[in-house]
Protein backbone atom coordinates (compact mmCIF):
# COMPACT_ATOMS: atom_id res chain seq x y z
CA UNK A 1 113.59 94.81 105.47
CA UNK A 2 116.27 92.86 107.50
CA UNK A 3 116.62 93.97 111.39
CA UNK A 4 119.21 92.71 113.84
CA UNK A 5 115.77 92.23 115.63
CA UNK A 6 115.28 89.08 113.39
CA UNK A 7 117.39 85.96 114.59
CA UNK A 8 118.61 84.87 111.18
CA UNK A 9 119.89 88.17 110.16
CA UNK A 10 121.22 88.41 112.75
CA UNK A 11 123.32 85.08 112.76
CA UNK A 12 123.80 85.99 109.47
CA UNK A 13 125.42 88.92 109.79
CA UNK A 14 127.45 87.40 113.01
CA UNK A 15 128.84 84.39 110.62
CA UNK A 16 130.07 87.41 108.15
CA UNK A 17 131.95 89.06 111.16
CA UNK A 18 133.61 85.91 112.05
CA UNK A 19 134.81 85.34 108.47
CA UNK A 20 136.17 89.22 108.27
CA UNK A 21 139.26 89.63 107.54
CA UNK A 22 141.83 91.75 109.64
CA UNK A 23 143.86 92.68 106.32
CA UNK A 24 141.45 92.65 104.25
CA UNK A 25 141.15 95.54 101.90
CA UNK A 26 138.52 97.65 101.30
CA UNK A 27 136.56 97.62 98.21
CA UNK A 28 135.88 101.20 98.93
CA UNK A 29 135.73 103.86 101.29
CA UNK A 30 139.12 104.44 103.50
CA UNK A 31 138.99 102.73 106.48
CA UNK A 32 140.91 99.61 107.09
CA UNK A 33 138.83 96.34 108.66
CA UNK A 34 140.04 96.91 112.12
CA UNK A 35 138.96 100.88 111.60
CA UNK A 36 135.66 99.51 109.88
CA UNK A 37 135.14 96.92 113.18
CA UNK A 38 135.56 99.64 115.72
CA UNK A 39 132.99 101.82 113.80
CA UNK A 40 130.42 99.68 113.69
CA UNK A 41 130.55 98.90 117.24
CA UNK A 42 130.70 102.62 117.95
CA UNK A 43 127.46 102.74 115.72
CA UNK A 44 126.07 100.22 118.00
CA UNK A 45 126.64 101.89 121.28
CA UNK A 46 124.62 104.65 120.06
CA UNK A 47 122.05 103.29 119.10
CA UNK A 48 121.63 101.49 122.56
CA UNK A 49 122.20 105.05 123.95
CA UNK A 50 125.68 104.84 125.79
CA UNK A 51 127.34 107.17 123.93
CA UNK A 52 125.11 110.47 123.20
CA UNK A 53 124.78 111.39 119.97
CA UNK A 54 124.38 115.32 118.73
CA UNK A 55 121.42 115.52 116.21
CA UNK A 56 122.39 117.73 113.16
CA UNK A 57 119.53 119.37 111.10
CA UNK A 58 119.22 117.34 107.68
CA UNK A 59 116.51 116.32 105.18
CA UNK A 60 117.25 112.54 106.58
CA UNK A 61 115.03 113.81 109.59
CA UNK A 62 111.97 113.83 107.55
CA UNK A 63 110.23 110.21 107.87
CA UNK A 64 109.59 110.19 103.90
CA UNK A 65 113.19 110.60 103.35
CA UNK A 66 114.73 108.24 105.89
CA UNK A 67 112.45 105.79 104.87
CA UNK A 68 113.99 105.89 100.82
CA UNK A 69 117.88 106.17 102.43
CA UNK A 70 117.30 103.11 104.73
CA UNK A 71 115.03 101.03 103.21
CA UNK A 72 115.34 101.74 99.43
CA UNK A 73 117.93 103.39 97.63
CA UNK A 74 121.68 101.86 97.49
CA UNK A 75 123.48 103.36 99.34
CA UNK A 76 126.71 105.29 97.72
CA UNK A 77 130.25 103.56 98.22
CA UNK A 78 132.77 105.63 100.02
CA UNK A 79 130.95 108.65 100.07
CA UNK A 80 128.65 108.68 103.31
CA UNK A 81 129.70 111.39 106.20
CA UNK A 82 129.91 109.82 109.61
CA UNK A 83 129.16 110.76 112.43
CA UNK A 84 132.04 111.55 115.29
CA UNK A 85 130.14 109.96 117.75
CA UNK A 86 130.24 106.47 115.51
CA UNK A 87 134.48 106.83 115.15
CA UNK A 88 135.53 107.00 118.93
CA UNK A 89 137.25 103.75 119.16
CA UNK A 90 140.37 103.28 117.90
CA UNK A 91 141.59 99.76 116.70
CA UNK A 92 143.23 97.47 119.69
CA UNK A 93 143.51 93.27 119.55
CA UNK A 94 141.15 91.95 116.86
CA UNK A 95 139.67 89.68 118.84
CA UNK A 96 138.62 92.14 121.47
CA UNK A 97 137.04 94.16 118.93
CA UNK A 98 135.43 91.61 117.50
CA UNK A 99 134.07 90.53 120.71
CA UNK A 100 132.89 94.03 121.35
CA UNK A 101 130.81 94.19 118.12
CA UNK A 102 129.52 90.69 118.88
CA UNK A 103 128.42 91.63 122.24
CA UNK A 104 126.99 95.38 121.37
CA UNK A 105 124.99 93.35 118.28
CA UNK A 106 123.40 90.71 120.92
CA UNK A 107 123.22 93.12 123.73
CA UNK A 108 120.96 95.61 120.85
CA UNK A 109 118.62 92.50 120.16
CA UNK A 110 117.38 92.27 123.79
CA UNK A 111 116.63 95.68 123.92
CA UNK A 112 112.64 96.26 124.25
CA UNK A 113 111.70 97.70 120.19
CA UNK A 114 108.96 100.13 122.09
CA UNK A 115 111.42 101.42 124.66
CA UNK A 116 112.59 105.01 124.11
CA UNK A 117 115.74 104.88 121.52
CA UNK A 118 118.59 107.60 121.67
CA UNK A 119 118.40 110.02 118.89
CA UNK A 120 120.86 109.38 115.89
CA UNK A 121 123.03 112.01 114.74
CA UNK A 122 121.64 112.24 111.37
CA UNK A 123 118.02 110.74 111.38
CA UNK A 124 116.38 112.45 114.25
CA UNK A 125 114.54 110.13 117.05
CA UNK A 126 114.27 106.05 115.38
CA UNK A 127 111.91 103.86 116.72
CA UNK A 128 113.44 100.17 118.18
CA UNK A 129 112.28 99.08 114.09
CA UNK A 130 113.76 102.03 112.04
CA UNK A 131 117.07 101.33 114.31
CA UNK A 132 117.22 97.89 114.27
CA UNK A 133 116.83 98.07 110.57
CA UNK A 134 119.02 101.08 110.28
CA UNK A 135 121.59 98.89 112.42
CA UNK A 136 121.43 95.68 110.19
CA UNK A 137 122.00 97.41 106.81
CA UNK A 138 124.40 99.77 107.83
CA UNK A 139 126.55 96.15 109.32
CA UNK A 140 125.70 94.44 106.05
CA UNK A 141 127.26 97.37 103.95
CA UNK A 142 130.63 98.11 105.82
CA UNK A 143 130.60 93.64 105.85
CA UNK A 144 130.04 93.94 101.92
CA UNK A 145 132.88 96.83 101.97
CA UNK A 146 135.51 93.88 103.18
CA UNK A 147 134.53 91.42 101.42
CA UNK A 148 132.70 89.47 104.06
């Protein structure tokens, strides 16, 4: 499974953000690409832990489960619930948000894996792998979403 732990998915998925878009349109889903930018760099800063998330009770908790919904199944277009933690930043200058995601995605790759990762809202406590991996599929779908 691809993790922004992993240097070429990780320039991978860096080259993709560069080629984004600002008006491009979505393929799904209703966020614009500025909207989309700001949300994955919110998803980002919890993951590293500096924004707090609030865990909600749901069967994604269970290791079984989160294991099919991150590493398996496709995930549906449009239709996933997020989190208010993950939609705090509003859109500014394009290249300042860019450079934010950038800089969150580099900044999550020096992070120690066996440190002690912040609880996400939906999955319950990650390990440094099952976030990293979370991390680099959830970039490479909202990427795929634009076009990019």
């Amino acid at each position: 499974m691809p993790t922004l732990f992993d240097g070429a998915t990780r320039e991978s998925l860096q080259e993709r953000l560069g080629a984004l878009d600002p008006e491009a349109a979505a393929r799904w889903g209703k966020m614009t690409a500025p909207q989309m930018l700001c949300h994955v760099a919110d998803q980002m800063r919890v993951a590293l832990g500096d924004v707090p998330a609030v865990a909600v009770p749901t069967l994604l908790r269970f290791k079984p489960v989160r294991w099919l919904f991150v590493d398996r199944l496709p995930w549906p277009k449009g239709r996933i619930p997020t989190a208010p933690e993950m939609q705090r930043t509003r859109p500014g200058e394009w290249a300042d948000d860019l450079a934010a995601a950038r800089g969150l995605i580099d900044r999550f790759a020096t992070a120690s894996r066996t440190r002690e990762w912040p609880v996400h809202p939906a999955f319950g406590r990650l390990s440094g792998d099952e976030w990293g991996s979370l991390s680099a599929r959830h970039l490479d779908y909202h990427l795929q979403q634009f076009g990019a």
